[in-house]
PDB file of N, CA and C in Angstrom:
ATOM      1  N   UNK A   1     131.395 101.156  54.548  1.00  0.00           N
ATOM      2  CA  UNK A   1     132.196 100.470  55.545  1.00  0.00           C
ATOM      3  C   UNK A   1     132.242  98.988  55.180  1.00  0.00           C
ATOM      4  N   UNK A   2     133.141  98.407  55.392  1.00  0.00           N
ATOM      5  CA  UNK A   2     133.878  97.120  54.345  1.00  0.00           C
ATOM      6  C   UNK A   2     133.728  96.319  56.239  1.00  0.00           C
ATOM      7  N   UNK A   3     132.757  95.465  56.585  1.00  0.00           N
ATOM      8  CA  UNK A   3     132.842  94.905  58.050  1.00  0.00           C
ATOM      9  C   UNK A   3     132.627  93.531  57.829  1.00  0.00           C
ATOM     10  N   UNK A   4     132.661  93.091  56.879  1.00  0.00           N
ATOM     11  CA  UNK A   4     132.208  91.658  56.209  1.00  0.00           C
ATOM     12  C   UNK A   4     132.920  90.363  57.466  1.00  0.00           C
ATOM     13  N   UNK A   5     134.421  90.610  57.701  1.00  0.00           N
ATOM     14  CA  UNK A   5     135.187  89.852  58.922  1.00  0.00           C
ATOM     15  C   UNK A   5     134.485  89.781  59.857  1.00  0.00           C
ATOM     16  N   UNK A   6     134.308  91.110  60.333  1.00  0.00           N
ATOM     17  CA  UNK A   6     134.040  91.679  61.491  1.00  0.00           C
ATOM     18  C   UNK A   6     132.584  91.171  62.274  1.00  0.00           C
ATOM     19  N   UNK A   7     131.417  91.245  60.999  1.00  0.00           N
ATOM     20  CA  UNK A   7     130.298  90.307  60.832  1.00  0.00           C
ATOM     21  C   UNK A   7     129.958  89.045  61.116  1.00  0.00           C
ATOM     22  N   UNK A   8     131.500  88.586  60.438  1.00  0.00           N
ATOM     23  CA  UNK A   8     131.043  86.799  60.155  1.00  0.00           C
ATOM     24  C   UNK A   8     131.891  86.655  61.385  1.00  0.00           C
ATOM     25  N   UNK A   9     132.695  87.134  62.273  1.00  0.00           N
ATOM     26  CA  UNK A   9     133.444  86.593  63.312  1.00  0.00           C
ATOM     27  C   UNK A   9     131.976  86.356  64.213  1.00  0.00           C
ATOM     28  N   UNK A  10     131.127  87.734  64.554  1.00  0.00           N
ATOM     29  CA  UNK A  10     130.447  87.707  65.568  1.00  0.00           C
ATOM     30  C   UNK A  10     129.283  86.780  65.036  1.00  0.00           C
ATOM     31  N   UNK A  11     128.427  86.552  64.144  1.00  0.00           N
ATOM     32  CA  UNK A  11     127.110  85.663  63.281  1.00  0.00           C
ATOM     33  C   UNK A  11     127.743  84.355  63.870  1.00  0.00           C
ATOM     34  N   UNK A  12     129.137  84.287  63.795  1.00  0.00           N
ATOM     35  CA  UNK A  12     129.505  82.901  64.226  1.00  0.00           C
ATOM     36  C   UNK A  12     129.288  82.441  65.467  1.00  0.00           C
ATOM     37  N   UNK A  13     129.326  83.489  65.799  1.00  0.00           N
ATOM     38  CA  UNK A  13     128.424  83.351  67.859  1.00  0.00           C
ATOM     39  C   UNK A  13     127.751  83.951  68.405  1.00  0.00           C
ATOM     40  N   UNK A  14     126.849  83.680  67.278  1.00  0.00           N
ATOM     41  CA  UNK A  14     125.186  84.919  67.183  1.00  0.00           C
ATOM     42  C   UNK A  14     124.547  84.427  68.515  1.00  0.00           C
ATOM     43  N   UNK A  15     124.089  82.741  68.713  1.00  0.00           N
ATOM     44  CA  UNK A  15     123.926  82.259  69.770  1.00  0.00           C
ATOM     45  C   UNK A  15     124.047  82.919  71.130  1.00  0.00           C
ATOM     46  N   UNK A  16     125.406  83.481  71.210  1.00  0.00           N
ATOM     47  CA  UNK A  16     125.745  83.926  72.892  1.00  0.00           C
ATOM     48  C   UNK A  16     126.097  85.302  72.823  1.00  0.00           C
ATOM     49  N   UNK A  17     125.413  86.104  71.790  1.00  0.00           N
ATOM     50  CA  UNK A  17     125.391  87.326  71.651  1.00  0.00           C
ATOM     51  C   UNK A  17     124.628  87.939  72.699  1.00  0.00           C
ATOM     52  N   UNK A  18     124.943  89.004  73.717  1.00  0.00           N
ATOM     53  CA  UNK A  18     124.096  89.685  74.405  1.00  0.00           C
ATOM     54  C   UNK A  18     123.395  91.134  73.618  1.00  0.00           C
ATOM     55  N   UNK A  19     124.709  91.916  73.115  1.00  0.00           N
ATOM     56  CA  UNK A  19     124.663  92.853  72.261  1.00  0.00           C
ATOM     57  C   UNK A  19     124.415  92.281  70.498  1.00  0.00           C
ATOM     58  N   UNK A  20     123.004  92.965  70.242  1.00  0.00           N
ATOM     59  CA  UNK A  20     123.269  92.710  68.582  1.00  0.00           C
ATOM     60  C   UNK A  20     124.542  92.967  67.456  1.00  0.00           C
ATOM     61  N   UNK A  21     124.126  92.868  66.497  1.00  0.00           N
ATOM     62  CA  UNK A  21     125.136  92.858  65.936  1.00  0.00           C
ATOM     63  C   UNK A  21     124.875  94.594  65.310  1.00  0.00           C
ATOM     64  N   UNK A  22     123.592  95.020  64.908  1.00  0.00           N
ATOM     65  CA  UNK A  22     123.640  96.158  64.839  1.00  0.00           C
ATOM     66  C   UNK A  22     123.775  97.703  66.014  1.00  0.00           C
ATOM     67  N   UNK A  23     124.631  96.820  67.435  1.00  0.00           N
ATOM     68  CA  UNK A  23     125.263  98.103  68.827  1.00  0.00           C
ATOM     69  C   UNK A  23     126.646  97.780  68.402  1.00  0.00           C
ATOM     70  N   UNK A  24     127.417  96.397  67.885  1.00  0.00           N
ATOM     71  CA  UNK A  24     128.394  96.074  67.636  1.00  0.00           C
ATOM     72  C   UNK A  24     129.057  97.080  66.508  1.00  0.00           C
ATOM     73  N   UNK A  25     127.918  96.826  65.410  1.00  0.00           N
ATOM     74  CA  UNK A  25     128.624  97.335  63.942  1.00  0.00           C
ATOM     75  C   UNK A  25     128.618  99.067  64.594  1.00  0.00           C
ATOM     76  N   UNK A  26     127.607  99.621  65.291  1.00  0.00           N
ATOM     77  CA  UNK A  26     127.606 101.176  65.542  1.00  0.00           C
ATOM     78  C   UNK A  26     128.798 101.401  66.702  1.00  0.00           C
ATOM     79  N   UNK A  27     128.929 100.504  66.996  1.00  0.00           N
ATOM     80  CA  UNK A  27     130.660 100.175  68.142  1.00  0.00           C
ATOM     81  C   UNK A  27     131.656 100.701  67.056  1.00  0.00           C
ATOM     82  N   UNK A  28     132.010  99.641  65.992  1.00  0.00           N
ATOM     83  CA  UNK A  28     133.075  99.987  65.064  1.00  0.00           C
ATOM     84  C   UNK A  28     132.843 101.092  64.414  1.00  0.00           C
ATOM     85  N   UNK A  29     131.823 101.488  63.957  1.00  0.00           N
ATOM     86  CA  UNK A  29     131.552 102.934  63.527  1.00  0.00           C
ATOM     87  C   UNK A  29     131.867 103.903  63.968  1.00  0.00           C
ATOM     88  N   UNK A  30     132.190 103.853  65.484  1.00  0.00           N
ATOM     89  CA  UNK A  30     132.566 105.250  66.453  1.00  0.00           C
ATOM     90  C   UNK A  30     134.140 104.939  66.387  1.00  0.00           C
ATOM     91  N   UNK A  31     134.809 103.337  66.803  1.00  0.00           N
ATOM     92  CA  UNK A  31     135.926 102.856  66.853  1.00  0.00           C
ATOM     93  C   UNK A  31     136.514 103.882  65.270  1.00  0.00           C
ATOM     94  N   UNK A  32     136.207 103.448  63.900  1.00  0.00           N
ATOM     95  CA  UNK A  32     136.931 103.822  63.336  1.00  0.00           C
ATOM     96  C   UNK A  32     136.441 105.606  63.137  1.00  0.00           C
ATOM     97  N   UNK A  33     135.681 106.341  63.828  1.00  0.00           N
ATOM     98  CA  UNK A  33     135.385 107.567  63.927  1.00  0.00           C
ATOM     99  C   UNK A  33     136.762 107.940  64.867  1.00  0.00           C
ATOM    100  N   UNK A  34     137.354 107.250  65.538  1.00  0.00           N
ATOM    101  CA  UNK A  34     138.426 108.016  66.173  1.00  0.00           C
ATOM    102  C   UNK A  34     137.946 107.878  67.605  1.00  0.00           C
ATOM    103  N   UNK A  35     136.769 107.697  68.192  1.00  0.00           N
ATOM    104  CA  UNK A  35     136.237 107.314  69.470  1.00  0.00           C
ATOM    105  C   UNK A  35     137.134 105.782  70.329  1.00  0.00           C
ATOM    106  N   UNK A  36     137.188 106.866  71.326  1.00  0.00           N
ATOM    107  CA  UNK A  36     138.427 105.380  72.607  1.00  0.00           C
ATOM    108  C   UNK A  36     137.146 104.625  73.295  1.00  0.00           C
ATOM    109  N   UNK A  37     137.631 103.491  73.896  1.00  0.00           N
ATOM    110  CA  UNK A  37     136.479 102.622  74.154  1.00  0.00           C
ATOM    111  C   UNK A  37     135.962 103.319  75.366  1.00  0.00           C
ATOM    112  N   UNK A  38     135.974 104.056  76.011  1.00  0.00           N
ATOM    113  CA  UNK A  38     135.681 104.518  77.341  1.00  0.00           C
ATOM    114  C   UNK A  38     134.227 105.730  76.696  1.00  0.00           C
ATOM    115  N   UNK A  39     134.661 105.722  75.779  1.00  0.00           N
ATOM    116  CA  UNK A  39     133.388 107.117  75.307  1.00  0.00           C
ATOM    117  C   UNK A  39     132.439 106.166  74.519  1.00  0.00           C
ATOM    118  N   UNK A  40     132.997 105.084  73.982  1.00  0.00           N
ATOM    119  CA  UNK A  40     132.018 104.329  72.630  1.00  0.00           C
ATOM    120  C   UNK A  40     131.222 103.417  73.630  1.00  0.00           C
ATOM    121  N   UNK A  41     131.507 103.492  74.857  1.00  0.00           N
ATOM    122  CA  UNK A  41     130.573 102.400  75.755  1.00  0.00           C
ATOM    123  C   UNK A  41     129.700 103.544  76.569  1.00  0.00           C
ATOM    124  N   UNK A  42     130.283 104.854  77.033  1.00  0.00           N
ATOM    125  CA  UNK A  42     129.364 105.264  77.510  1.00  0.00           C
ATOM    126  C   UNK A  42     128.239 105.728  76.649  1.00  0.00           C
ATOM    127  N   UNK A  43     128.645 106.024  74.914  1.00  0.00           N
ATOM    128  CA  UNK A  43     127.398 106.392  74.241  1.00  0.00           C
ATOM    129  C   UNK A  43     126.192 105.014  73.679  1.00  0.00           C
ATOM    130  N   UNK A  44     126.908 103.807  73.869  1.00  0.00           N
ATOM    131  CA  UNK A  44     125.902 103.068  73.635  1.00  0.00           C
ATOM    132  C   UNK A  44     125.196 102.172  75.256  1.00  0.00           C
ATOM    133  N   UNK A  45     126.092 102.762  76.547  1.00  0.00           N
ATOM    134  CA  UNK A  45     125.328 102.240  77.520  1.00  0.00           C
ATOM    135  C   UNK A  45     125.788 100.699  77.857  1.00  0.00           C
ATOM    136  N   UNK A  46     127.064 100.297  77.378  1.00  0.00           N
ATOM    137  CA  UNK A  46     127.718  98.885  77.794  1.00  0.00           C
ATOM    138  C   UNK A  46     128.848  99.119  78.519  1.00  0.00           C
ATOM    139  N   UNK A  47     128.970  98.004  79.237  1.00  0.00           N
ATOM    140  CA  UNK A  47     130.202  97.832  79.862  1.00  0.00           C
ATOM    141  C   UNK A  47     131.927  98.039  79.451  1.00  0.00           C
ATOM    142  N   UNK A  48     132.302  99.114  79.427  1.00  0.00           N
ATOM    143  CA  UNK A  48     133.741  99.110  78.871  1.00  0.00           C
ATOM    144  C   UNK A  48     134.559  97.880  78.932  1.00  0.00           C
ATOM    145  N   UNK A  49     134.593  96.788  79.774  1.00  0.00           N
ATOM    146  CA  UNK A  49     135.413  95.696  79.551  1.00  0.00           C
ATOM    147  C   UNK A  49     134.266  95.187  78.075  1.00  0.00           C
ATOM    148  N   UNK A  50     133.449  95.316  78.167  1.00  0.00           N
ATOM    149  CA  UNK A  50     132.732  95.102  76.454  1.00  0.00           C
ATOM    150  C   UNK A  50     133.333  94.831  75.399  1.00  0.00           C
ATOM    151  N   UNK A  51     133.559  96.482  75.592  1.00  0.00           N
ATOM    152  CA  UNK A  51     134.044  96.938  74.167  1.00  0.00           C
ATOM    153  C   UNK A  51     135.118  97.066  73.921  1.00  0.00           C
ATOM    154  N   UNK A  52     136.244  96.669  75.256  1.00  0.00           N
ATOM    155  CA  UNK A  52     137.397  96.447  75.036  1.00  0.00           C
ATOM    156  C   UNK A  52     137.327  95.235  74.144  1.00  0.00           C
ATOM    157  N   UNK A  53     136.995  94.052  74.618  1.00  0.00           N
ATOM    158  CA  UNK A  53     136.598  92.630  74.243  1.00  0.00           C
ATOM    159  C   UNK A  53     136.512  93.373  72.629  1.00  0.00           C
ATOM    160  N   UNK A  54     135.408  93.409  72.346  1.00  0.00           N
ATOM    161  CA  UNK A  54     135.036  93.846  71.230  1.00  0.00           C
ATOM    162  C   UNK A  54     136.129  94.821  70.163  1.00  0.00           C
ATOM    163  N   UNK A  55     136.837  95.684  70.676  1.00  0.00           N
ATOM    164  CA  UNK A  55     137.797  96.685  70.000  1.00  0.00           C
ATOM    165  C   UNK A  55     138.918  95.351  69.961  1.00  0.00           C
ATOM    166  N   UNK A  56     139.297  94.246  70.485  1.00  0.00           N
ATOM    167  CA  UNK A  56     140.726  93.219  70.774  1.00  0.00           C
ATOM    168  C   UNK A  56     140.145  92.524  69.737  1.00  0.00           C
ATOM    169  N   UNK A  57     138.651  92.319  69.290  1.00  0.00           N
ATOM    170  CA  UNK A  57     138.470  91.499  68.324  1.00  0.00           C
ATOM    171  C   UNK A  57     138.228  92.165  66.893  1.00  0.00           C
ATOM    172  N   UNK A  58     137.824  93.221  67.236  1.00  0.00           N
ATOM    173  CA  UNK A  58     138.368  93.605  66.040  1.00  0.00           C
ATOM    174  C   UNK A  58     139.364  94.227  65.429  1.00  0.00           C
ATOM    175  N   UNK A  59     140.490  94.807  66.034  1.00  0.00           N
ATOM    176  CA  UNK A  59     141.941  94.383  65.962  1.00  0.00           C
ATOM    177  C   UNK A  59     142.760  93.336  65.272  1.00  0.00           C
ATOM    178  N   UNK A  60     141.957  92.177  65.922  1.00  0.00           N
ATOM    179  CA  UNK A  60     142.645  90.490  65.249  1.00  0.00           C
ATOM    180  C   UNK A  60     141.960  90.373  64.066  1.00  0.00           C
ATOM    181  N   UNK A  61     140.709  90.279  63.687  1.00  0.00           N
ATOM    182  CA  UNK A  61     139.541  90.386  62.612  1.00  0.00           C
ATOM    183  C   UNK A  61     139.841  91.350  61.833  1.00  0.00           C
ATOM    184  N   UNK A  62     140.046  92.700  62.077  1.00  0.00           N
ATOM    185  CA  UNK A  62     140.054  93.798  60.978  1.00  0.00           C
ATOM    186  C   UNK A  62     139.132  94.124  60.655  1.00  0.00           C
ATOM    187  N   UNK A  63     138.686  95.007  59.593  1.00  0.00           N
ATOM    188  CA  UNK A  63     138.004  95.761  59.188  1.00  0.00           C
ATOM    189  C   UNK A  63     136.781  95.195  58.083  1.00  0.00           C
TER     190      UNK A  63
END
């Protein structure tokens, strides 16, 4: 998995990170598994406006 963007977007605001970066990267892992944000939040236990946030940024960021 090629997440190098995806990485350096969030490291860049490691600071005000609630979620690590390794629930994030297993976020995109389900994201590009074909998983909708409503199932990828209930399997890691976050808030779906989350991982919406999170799926909009990596959208703009990419892969």
């Amino acid at each position: 998995m090629d997440n190098e963007k995806w990485e350096t977007f969030f490291m860049q605001n490691a600071k005000r990170l609630r979620h690590g970066i390794e629930v994030r990267e297993r976020a995109l892992e389900l994201f590009e598994a074909g998983f909708g944000k409503r199932s990828v939040s209930s399997s890691l236990g976050i808030p779906v406006g989350t991982v919406e946030k999170w799926l909009y940024a990596y959208k703009a960021v990419g892969p």
